[in-house]
C-alpha atoms as a PDB file:
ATOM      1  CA  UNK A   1      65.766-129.475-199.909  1.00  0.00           C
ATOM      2  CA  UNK A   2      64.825-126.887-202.332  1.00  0.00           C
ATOM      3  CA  UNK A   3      61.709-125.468-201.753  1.00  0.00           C
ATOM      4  CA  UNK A   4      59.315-123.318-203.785  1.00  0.00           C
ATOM      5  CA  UNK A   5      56.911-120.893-201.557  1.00  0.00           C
ATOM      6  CA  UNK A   6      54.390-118.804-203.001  1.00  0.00           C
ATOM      7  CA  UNK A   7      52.898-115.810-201.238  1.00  0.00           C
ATOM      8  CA  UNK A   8      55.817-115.686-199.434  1.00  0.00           C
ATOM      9  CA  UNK A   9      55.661-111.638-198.476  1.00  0.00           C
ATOM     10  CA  UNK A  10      52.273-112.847-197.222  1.00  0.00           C
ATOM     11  CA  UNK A  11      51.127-113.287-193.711  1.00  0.00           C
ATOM     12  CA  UNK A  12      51.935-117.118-193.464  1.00  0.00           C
ATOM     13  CA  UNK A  13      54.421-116.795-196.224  1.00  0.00           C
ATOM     14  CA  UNK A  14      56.994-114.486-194.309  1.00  0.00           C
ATOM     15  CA  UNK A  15      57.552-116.178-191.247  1.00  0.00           C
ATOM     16  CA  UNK A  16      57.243-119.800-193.040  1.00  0.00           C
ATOM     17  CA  UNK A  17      60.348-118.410-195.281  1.00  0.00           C
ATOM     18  CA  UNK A  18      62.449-117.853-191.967  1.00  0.00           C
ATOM     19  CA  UNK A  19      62.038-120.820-190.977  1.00  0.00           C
ATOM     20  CA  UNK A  20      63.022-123.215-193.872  1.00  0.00           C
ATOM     21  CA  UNK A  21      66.075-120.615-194.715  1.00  0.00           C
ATOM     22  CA  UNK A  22      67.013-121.632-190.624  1.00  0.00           C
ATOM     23  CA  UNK A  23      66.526-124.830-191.389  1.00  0.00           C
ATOM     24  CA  UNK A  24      69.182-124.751-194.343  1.00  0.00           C
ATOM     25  CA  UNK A  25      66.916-125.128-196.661  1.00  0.00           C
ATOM     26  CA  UNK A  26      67.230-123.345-200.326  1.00  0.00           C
ATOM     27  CA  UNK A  27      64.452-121.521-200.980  1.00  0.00           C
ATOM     28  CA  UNK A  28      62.922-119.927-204.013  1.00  0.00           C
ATOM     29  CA  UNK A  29      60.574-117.090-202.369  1.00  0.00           C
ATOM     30  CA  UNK A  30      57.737-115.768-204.503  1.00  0.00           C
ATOM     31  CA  UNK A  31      55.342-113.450-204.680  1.00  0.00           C
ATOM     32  CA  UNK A  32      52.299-112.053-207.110  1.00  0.00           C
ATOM     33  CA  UNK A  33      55.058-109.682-208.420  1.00  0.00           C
ATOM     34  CA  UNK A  34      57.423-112.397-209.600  1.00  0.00           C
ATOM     35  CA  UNK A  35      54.537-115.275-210.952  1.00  0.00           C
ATOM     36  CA  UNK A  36      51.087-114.337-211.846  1.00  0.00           C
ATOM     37  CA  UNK A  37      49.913-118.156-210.751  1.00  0.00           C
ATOM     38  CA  UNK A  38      46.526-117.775-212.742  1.00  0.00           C
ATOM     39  CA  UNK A  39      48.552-117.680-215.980  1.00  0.00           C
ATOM     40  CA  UNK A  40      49.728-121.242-216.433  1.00  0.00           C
ATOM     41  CA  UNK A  41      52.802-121.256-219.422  1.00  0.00           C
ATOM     42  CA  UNK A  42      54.100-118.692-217.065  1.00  0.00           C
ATOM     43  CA  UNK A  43      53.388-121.421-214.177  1.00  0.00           C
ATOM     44  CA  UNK A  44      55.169-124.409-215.645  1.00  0.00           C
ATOM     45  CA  UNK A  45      57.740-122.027-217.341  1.00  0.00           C
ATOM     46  CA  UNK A  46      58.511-121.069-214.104  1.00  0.00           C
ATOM     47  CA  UNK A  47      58.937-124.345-211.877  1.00  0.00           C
ATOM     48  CA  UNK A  48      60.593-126.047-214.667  1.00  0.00           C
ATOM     49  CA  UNK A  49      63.094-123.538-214.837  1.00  0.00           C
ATOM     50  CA  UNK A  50      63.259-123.313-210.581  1.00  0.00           C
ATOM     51  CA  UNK A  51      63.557-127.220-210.438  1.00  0.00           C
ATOM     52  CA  UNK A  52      62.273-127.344-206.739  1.00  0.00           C
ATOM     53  CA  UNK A  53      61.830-130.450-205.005  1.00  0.00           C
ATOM     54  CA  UNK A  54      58.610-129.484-203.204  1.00  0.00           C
ATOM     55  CA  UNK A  55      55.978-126.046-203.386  1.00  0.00           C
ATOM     56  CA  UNK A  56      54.634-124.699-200.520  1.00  0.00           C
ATOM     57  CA  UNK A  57      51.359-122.922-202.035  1.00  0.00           C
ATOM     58  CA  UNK A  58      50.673-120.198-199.708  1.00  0.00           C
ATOM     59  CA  UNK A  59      49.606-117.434-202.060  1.00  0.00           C
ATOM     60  CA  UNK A  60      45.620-117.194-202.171  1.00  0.00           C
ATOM     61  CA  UNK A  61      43.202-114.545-202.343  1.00  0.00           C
ATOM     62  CA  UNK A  62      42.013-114.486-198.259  1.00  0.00           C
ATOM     63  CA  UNK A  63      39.328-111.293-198.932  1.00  0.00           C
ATOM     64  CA  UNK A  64      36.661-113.355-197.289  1.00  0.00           C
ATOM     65  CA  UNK A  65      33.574-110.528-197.732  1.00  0.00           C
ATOM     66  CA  UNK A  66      34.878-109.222-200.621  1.00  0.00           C
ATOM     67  CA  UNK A  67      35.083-112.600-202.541  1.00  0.00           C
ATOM     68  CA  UNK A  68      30.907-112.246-202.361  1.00  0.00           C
ATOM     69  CA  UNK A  69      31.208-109.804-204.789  1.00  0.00           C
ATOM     70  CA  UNK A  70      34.635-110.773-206.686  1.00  0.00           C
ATOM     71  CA  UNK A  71      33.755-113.869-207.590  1.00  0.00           C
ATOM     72  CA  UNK A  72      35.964-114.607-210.756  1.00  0.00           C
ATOM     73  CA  UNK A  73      38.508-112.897-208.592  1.00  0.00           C
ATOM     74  CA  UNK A  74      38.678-114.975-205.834  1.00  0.00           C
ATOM     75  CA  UNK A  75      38.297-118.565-207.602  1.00  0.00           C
ATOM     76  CA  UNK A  76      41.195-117.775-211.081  1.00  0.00           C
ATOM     77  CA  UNK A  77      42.967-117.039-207.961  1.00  0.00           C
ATOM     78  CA  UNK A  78      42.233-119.910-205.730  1.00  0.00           C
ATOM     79  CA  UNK A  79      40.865-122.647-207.998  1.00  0.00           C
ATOM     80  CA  UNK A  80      42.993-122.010-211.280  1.00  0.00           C
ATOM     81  CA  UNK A  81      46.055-120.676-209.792  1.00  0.00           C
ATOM     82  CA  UNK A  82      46.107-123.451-207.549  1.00  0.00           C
ATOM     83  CA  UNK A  83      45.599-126.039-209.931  1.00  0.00           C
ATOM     84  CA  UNK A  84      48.522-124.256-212.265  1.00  0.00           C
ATOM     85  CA  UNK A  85      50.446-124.878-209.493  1.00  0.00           C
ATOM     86  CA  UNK A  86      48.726-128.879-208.941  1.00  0.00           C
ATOM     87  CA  UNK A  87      49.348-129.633-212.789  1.00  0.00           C
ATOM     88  CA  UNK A  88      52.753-129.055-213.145  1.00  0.00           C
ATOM     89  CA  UNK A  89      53.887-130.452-209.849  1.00  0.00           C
ATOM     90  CA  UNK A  90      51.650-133.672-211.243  1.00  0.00           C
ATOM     91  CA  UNK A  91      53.586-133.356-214.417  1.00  0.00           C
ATOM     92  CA  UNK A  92      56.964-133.237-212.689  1.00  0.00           C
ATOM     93  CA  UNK A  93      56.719-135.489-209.649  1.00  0.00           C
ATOM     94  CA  UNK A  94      56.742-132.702-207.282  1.00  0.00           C
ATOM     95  CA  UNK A  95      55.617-132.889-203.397  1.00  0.00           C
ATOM     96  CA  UNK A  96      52.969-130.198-203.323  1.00  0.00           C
ATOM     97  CA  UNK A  97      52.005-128.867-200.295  1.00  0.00           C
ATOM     98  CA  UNK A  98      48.412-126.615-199.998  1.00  0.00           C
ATOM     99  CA  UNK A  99      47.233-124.437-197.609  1.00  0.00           C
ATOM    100  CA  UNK A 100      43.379-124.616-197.027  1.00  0.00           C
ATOM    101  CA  UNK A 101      40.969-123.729-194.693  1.00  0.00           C
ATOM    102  CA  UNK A 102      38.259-124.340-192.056  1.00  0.00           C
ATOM    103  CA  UNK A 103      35.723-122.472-194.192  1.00  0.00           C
ATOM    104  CA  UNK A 104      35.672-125.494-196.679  1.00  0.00           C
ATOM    105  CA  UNK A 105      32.893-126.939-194.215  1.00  0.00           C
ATOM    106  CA  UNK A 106      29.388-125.877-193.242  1.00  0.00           C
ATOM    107  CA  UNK A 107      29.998-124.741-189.421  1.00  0.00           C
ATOM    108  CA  UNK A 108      27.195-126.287-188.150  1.00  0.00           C
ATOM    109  CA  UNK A 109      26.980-128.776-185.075  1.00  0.00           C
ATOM    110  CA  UNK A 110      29.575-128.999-182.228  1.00  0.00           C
ATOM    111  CA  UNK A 111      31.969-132.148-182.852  1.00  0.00           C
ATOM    112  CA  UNK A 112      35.198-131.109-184.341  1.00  0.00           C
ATOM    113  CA  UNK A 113      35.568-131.660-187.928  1.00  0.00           C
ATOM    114  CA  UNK A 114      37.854-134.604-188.837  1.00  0.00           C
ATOM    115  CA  UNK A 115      39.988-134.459-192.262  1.00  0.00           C
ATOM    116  CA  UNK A 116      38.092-136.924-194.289  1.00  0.00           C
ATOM    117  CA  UNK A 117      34.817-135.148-193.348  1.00  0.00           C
ATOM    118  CA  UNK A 118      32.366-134.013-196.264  1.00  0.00           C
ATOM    119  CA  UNK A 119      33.136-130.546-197.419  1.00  0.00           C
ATOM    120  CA  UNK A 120      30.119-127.943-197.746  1.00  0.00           C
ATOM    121  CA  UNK A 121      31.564-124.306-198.047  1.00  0.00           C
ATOM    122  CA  UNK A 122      28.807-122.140-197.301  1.00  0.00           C
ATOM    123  CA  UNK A 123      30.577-118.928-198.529  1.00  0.00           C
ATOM    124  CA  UNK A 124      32.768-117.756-201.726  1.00  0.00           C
ATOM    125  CA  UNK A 125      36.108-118.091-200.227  1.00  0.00           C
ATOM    126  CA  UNK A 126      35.171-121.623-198.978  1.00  0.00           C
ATOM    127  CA  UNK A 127      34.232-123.071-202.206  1.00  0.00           C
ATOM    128  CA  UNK A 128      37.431-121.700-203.940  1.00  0.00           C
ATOM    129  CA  UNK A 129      39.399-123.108-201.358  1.00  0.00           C
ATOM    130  CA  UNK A 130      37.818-126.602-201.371  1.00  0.00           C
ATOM    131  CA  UNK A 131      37.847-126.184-205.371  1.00  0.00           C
ATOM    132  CA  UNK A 132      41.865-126.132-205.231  1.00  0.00           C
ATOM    133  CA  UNK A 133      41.777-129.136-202.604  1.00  0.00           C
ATOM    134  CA  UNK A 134      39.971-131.228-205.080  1.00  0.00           C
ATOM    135  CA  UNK A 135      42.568-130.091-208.154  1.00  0.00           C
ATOM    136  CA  UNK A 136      45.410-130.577-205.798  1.00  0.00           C
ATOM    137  CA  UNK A 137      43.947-134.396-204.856  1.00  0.00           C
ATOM    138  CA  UNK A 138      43.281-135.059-208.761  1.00  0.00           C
ATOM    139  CA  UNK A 139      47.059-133.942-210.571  1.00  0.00           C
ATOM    140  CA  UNK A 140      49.407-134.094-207.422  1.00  0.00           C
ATOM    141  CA  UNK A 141      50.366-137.390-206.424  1.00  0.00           C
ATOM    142  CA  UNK A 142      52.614-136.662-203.740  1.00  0.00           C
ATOM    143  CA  UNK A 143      49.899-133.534-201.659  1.00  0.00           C
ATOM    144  CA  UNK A 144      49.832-132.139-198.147  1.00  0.00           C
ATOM    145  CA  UNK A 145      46.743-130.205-197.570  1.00  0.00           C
ATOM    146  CA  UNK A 146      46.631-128.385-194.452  1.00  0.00           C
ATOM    147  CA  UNK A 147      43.980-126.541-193.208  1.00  0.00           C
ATOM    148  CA  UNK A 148      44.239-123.779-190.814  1.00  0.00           C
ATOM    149  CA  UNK A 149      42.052-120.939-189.394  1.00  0.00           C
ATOM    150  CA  UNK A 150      41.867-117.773-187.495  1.00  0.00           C
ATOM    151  CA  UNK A 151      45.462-117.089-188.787  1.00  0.00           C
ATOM    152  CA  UNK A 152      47.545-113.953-187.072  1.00  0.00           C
ATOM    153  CA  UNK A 153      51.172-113.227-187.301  1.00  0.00           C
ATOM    154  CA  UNK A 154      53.366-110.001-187.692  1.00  0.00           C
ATOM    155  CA  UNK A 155      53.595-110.087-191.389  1.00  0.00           C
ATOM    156  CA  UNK A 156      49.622-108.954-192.452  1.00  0.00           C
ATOM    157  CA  UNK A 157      46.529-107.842-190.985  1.00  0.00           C
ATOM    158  CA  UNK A 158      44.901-109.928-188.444  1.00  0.00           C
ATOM    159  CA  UNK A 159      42.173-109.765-185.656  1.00  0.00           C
ATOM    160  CA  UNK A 160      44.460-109.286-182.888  1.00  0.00           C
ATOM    161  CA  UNK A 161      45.790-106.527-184.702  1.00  0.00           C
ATOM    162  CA  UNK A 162      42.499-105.034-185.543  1.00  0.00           C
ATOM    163  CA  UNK A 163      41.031-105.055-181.774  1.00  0.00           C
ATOM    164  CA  UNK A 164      44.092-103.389-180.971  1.00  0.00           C
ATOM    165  CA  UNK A 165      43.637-100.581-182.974  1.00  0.00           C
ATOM    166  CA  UNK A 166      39.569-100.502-181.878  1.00  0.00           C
ATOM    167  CA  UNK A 167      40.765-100.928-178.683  1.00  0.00           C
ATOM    168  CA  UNK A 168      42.842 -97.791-178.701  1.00  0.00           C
ATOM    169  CA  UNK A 169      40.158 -96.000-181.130  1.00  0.00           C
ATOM    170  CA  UNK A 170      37.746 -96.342-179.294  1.00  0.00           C
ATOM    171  CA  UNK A 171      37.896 -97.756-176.215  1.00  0.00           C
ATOM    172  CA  UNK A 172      34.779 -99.961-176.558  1.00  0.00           C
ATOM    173  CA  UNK A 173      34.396-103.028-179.368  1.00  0.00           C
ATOM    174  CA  UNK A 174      31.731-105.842-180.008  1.00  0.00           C
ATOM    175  CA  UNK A 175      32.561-109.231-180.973  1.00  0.00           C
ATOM    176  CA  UNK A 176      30.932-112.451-182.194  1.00  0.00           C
ATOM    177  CA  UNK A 177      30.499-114.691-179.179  1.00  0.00           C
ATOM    178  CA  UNK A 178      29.085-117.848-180.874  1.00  0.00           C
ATOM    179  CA  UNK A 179      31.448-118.841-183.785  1.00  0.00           C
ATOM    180  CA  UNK A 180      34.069-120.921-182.073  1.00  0.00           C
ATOM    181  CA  UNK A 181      37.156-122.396-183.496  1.00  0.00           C
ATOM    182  CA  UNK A 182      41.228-122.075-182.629  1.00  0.00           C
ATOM    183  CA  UNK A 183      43.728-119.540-183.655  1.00  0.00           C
ATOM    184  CA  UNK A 184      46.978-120.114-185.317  1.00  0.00           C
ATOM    185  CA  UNK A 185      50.086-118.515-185.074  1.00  0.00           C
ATOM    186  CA  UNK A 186      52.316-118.131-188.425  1.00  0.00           C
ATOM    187  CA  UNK A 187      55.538-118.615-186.590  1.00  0.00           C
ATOM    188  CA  UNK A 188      54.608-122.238-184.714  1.00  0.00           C
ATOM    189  CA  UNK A 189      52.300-122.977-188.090  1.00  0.00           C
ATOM    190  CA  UNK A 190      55.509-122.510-190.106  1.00  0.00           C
ATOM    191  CA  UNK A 191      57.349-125.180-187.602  1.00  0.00           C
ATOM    192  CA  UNK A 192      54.966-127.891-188.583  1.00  0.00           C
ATOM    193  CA  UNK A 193      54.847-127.260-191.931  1.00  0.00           C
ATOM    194  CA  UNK A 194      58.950-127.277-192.340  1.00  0.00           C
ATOM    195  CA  UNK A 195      58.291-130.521-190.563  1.00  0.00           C
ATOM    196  CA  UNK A 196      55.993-131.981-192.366  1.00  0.00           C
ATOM    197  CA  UNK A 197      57.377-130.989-196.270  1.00  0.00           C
ATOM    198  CA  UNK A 198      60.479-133.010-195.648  1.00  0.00           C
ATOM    199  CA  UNK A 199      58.547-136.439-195.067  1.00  0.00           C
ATOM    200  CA  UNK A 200      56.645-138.833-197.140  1.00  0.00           C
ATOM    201  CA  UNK A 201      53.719-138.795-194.595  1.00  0.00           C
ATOM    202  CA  UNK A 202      51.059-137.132-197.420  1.00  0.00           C
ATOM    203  CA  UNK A 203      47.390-136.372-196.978  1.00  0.00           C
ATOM    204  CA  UNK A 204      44.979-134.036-195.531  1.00  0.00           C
ATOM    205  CA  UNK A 205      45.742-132.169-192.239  1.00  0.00           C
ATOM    206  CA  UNK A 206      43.756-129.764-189.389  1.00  0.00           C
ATOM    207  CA  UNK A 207      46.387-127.524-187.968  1.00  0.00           C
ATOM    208  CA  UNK A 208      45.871-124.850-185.350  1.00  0.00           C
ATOM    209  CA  UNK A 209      47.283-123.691-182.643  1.00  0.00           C
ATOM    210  CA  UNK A 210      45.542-125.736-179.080  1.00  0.00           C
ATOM    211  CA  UNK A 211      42.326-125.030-177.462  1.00  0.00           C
ATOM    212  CA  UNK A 212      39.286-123.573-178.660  1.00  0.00           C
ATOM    213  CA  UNK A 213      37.774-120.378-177.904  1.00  0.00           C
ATOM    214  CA  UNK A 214      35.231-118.100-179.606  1.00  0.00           C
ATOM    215  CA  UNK A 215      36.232-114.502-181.514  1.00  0.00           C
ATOM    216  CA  UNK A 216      34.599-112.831-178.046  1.00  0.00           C
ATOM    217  CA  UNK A 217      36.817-114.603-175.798  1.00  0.00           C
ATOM    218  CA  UNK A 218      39.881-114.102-178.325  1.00  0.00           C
ATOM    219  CA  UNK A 219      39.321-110.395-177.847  1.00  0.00           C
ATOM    220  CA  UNK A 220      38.797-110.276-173.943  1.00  0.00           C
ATOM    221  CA  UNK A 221      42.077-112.467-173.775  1.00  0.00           C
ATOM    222  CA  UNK A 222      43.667-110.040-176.642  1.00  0.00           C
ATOM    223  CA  UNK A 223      43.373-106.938-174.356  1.00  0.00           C
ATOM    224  CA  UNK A 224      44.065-109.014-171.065  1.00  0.00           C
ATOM    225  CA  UNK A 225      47.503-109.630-172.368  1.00  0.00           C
ATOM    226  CA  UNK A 226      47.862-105.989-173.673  1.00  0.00           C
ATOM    227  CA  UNK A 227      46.552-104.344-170.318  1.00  0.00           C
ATOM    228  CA  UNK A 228      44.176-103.080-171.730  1.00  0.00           C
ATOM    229  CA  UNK A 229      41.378-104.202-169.265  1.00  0.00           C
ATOM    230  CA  UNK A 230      39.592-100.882-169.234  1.00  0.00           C
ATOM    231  CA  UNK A 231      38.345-101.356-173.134  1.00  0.00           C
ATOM    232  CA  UNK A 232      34.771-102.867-172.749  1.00  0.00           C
ATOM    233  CA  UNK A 233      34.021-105.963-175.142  1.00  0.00           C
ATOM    234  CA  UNK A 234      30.247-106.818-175.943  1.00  0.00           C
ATOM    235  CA  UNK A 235      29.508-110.088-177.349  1.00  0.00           C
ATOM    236  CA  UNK A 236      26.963-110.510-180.268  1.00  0.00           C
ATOM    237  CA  UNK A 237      25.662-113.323-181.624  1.00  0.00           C
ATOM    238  CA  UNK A 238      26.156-114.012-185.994  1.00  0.00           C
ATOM    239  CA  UNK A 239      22.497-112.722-186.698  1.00  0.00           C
ATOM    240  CA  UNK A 240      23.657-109.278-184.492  1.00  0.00           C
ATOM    241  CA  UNK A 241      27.033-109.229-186.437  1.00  0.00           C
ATOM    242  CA  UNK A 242      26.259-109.012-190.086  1.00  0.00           C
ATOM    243  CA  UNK A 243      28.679-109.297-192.977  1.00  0.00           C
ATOM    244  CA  UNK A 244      28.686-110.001-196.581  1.00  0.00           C
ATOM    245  CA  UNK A 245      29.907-113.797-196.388  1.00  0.00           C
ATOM    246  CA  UNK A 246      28.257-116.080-194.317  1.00  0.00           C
ATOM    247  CA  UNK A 247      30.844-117.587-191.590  1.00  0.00           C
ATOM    248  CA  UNK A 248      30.584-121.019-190.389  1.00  0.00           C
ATOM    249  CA  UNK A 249      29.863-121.598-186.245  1.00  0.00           C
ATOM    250  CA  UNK A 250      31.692-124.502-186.026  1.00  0.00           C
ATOM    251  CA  UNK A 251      34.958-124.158-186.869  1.00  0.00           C
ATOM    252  CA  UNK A 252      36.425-126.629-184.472  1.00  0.00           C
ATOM    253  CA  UNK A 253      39.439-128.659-186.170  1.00  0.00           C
ATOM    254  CA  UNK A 254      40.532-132.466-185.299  1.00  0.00           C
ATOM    255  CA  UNK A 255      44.219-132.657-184.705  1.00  0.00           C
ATOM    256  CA  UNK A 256      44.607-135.931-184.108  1.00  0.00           C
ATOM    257  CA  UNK A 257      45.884-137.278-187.308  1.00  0.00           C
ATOM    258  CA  UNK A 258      49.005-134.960-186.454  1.00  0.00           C
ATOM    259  CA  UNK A 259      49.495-137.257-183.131  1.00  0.00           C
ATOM    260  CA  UNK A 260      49.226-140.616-185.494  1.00  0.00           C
ATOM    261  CA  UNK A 261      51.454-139.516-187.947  1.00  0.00           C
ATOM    262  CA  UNK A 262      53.882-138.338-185.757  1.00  0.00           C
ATOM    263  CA  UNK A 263      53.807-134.678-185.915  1.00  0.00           C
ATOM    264  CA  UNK A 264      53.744-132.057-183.021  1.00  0.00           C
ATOM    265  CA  UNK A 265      51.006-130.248-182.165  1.00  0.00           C
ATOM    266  CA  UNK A 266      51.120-126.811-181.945  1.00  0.00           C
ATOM    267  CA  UNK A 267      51.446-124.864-177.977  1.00  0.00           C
ATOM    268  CA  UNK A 268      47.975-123.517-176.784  1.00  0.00           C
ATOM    269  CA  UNK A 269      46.470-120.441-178.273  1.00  0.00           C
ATOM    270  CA  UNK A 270      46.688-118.314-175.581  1.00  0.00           C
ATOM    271  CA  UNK A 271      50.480-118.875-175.465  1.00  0.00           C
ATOM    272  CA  UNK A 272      50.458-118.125-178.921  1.00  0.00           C
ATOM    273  CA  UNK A 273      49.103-114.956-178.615  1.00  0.00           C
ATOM    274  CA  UNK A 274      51.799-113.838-175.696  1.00  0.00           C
ATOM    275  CA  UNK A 275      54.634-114.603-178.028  1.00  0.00           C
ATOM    276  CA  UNK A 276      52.931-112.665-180.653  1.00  0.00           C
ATOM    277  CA  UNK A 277      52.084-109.407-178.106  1.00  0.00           C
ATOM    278  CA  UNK A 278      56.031-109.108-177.856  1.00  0.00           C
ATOM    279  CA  UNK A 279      56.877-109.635-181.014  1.00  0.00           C
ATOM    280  CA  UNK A 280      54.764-107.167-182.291  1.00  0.00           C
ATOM    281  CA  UNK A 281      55.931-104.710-178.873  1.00  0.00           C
ATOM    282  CA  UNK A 282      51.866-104.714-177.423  1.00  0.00           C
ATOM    283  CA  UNK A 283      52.965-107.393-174.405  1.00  0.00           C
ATOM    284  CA  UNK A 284      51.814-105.785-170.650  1.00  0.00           C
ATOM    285  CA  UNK A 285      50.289-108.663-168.681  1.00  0.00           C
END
């Protein structure tokens, strides 16, 4: 299949191109230096001339603090690049596939939020985000929306990354303890994805890697499977831990429309994050 994917020297976007290119696919890897996505004749000048049979829209401005005071920024970027993207794969019969996020709802409560839930962002970045979903539901007949969270891979900066470095810095790092949700890891993310753009199954998805933990015990097990037991973690709660955007609680993620549909769920966090520690050369335990 030929396959367009946008932010594709991102995070998600790297390891997602490796994976269709194994797969045989032909794909048509872009980034903000080859498309500015906000601009649409460039948009549907673009894709016409590409002719792909399906977009993977990775590319999105993920600043989650400084969206709060980059507003226009953050949605022409999220909301009107996205919906470039939504019009012209309308226009063209295109299989669109969008990456969103668990920040489109309001965090609070305890039971995992299921696809079709109510959306209520509660910060910037959520409302651009669930802004494109609702462009991407209204021109593309043919959508995948999948939202992910907690995302960490080799390609970008990420919070395993980050408490590494503290770890080293400093010896000593505190850590939220009562937002709780799942990490997922761009390598097995990019699996189901390649998966999922080849079939007809459309709608919206939750996709992270298994099990739940919160960003405290993502850190303790972070520097468990670094040995790196001596740095000390503290846990804080949100109100001890404040930052410009307001982050959600409850960011726990229903996966079981993957098991009806016939997709495989992605191995447990904590496995995840092994694979990761030797890829990136920080593996001891």
């Amino acid at each position: 299949m030929r396959i367009l994917v946008t932010g594709a020297k991102g995070q998600l976007g790297t390891d997602l191109v490796k994976e269709l290119n194994g797969r045989g696919h032909d794909v048509i890897a872009i980034d903000i230096k080859d498309l500015d996505i906000t601009r649409y004749a460039d948009v549907e000048k673009y894709i016409r001339a590409a002719k792909p049979e399906a977009v993977i829209h990775c590319a999105a401005y993920t600043a989650v603090d400084a969206a709060e005071d980059n507003i226009g920024a953050c949605m022409r970027v999220n909301c009107i690049g996205t919906g470039n993207i939504a019009k012209v794969c309308g226009d063209m019969n295109i299989r669109m596939l969008y990456l969103s996020t668990d920040y489109v709802f309001n965090g609070e409560g305890e039971r995992p939020w299921e696809p079709e839930d109510e959306a209520d962002p509660i910060n910037t970045y959520g409302m651009s985000k669930y802004e494109g979903e609702k462009v991407v539901k209204q021109d593309v007949l043919k959508y995948f929306i999948v939202r992910i969270s907690w995302v960490f891979g080799a390609g970008g900066s990420n919070f395993v990354k980050t408490m590494l470095k503290l770890g080293k810095s400093r010896g000593a790092v505190s850590v939220v303890s009562d937002q709780i949700g799942s990490p997922t890891y761009t390598p097995d993310l990019s699996v189901l994805l390649a998966d999922m753009i080849v079939t007809n199954k459309y709608g919206i998805y939750h996709a992270t890697n298994e099990g739940l933990c919160s960003w405290y015990e993502f850190a303790c097990e972070i520097f468990r499977q670094a040995g790196m037991d001596e740095v000390k973690v503290t846990p804080l709660t949100t109100e001890e831990y404040p930052v410009k955007a307001k982050r959600p609680k409850n960011s726990r993620m229903s996966k079981t429309k993957l098991d009806l549909k016939g997709f495989n769920r992605l191995p447990a966090w904590q496995d995840a994050l092994g694979r990761f520690l030797e890829e990136i050369g920080e593996k001891r335990a």
